[in-house]
C-alpha atoms as a PDB file:
ATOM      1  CA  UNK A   1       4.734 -19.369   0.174  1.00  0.00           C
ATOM      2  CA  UNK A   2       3.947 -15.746   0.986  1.00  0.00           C
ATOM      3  CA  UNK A   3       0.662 -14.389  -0.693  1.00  0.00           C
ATOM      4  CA  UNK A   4      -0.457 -10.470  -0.654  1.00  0.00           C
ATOM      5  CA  UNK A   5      -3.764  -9.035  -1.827  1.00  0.00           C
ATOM      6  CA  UNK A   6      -4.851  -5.711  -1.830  1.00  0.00           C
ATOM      7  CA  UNK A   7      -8.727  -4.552  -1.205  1.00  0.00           C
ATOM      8  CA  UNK A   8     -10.623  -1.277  -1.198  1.00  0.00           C
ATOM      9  CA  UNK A   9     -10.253   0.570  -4.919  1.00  0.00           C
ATOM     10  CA  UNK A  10     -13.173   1.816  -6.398  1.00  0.00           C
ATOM     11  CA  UNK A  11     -14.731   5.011  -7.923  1.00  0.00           C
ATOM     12  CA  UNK A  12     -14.305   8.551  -5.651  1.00  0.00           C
ATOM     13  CA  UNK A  13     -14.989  12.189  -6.050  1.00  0.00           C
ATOM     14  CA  UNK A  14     -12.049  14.400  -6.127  1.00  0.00           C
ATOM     15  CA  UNK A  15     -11.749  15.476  -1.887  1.00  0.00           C
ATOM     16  CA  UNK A  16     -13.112  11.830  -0.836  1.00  0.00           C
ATOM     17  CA  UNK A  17     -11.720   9.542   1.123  1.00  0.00           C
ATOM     18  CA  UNK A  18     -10.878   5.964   0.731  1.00  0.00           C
ATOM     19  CA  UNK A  19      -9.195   3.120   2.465  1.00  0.00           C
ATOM     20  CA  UNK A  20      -7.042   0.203   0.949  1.00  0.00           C
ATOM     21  CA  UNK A  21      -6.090  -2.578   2.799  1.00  0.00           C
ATOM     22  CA  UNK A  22      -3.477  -4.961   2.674  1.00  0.00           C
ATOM     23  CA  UNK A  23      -3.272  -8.362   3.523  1.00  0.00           C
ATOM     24  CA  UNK A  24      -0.389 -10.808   3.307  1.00  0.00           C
ATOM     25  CA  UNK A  25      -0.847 -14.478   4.114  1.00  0.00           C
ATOM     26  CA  UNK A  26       1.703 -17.651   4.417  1.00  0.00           C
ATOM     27  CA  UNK A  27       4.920 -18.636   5.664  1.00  0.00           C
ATOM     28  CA  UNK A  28       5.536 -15.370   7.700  1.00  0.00           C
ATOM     29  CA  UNK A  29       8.380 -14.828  10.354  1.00  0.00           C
ATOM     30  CA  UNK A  30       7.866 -11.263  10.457  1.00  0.00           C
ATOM     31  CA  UNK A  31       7.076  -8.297   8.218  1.00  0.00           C
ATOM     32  CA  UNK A  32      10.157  -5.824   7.815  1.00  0.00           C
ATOM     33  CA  UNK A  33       8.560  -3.139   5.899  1.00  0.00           C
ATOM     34  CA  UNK A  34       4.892  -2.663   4.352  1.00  0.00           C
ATOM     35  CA  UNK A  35       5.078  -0.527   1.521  1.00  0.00           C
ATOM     36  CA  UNK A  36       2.365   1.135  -0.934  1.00  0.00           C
ATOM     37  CA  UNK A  37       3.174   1.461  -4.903  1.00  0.00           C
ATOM     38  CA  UNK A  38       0.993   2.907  -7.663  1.00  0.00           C
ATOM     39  CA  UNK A  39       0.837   2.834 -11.346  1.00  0.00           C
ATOM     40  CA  UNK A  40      -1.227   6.182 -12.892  1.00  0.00           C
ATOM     41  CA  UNK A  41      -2.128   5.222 -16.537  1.00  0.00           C
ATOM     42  CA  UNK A  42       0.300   5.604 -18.588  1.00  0.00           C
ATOM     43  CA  UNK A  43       3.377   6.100 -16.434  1.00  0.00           C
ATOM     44  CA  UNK A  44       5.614   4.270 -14.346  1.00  0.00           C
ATOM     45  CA  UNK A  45       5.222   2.533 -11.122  1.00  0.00           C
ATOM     46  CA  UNK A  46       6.269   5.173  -8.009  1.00  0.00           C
ATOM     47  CA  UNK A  47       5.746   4.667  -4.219  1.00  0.00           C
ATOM     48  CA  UNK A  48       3.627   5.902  -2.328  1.00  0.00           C
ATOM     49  CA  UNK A  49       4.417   5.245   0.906  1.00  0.00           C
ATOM     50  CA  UNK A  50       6.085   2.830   3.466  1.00  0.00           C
ATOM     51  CA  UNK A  51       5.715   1.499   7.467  1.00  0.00           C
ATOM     52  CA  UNK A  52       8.859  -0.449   8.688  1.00  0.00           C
ATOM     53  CA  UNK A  53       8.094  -2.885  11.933  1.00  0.00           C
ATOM     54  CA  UNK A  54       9.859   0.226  14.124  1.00  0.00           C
ATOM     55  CA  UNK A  55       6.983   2.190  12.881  1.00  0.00           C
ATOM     56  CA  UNK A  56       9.181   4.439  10.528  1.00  0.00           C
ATOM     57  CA  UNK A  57       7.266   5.967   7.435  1.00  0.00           C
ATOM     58  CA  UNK A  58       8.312   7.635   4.390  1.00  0.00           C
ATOM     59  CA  UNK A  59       6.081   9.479   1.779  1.00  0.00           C
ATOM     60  CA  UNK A  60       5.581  10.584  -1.992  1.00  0.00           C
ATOM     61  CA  UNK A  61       5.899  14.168  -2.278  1.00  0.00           C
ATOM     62  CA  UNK A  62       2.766  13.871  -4.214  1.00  0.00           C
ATOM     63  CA  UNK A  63       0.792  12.238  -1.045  1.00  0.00           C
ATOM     64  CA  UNK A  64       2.592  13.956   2.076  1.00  0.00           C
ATOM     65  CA  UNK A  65      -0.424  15.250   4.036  1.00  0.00           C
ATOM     66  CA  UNK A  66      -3.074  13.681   2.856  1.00  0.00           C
ATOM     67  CA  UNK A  67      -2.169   9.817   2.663  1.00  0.00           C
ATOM     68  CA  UNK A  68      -1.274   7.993   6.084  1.00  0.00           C
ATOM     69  CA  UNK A  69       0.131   4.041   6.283  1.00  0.00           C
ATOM     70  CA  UNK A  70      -0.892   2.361   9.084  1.00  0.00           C
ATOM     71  CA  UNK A  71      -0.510  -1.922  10.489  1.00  0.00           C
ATOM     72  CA  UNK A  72      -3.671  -3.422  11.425  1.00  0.00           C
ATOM     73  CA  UNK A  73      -4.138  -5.177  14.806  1.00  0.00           C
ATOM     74  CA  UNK A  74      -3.441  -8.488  12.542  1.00  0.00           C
ATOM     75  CA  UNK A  75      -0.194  -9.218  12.055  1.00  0.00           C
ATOM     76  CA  UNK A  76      -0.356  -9.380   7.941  1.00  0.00           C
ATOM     77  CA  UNK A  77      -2.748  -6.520   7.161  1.00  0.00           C
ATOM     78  CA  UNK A  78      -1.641  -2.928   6.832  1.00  0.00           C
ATOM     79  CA  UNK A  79      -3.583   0.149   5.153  1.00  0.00           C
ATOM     80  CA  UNK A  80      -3.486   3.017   3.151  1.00  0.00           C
ATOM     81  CA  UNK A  81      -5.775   5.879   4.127  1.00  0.00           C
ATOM     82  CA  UNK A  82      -6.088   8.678   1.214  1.00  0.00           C
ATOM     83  CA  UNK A  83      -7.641  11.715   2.085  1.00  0.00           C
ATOM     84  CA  UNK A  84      -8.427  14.800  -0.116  1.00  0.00           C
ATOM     85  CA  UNK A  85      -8.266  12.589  -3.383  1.00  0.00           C
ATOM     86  CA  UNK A  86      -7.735  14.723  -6.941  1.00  0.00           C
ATOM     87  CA  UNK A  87      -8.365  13.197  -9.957  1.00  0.00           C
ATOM     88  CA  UNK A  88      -3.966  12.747 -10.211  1.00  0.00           C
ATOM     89  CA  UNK A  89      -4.411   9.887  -7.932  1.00  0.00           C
ATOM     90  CA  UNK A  90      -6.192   7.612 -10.005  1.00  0.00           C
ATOM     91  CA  UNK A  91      -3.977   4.521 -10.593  1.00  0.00           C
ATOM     92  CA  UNK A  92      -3.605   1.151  -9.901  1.00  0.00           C
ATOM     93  CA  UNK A  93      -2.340   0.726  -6.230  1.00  0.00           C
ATOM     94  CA  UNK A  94      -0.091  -1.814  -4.935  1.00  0.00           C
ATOM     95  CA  UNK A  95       0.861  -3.250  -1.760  1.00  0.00           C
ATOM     96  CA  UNK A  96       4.543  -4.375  -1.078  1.00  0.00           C
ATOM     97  CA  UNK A  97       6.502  -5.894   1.899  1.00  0.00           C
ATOM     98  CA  UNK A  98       9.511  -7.489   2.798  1.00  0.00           C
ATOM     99  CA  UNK A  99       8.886 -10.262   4.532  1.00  0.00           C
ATOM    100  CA  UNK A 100      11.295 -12.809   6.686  1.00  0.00           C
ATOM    101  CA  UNK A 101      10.511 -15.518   5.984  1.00  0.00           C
ATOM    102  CA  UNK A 102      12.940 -17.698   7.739  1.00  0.00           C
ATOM    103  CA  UNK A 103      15.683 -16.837  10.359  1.00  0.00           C
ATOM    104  CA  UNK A 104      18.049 -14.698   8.195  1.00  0.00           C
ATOM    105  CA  UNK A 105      16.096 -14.855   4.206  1.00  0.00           C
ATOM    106  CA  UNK A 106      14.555 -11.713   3.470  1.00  0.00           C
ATOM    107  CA  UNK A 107      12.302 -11.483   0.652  1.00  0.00           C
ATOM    108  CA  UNK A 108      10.197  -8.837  -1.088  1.00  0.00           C
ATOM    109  CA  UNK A 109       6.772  -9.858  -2.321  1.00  0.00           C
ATOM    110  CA  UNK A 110       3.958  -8.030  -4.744  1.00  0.00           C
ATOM    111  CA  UNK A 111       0.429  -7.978  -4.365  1.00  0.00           C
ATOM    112  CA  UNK A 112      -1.791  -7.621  -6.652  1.00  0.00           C
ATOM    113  CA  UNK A 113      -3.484  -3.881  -8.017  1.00  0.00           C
ATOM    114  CA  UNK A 114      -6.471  -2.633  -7.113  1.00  0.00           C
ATOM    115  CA  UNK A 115      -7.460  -0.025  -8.886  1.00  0.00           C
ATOM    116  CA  UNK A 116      -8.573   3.743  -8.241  1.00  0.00           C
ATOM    117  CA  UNK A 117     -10.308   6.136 -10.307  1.00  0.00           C
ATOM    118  CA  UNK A 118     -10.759   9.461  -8.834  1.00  0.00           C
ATOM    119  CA  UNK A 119     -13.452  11.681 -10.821  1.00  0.00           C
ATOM    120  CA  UNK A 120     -12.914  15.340 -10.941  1.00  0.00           C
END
């Protein structure tokens, strides 16, 4: 059983900063990629961005420059800094991996939202 929460959402002024955190727990071999999702109200689901173990990262359009993805010292946690927040980024965040979790399965496991409102 693999288990991911996400921490951190709350209430920030448009040009604040905030940090979410990750944290996935359980039957863990090793985490392939750690990945960051959100849902704005009313839309779909997009990502945000993404860390693979090599330390590769990709990036929403939306986010380059002012979001970063980074692993904790622990093996299971990983974060999301967001810098210069607008009021667009208010959504319900999600944290993602794919996780090995035995020699040669591969899974991909959900945590679940926390939620950010970012007042103009």
């Amino acid at each position: 059983q693999v288990s991911l929460q996400a921490y951190g959402g709350g209430l920030v002024q448009a040009g604040g900063f905030l940090r979410l955190s990750c944290e996935a727990t359980g039957s863990i071999y090793t985490i392939n990629l750690m990945g960051w999702y959100r849902q704005p109200p009313g839309k779909e689901r997009e990502l945000v961005a993404s860390l693979t173990s090599g330390g590769s990262t990709t990036y929403a359009d939306l986010v380059k420059g002012r979001f970063t993805i980074s692993r904790g010292d622990s093996k299971g946690i990983w974060y999301l800094d967001m810098s210069s927040l607008k009021p667009e980024d208010t959504a319900v965040y999600y944290c993602q991996a794919n996780v090995r979790v035995v020699t040669t399965l591969l899974l991909d496991y959900w945590g679940q939202g926390t939620e950010l409102t970012v007042s103009s």
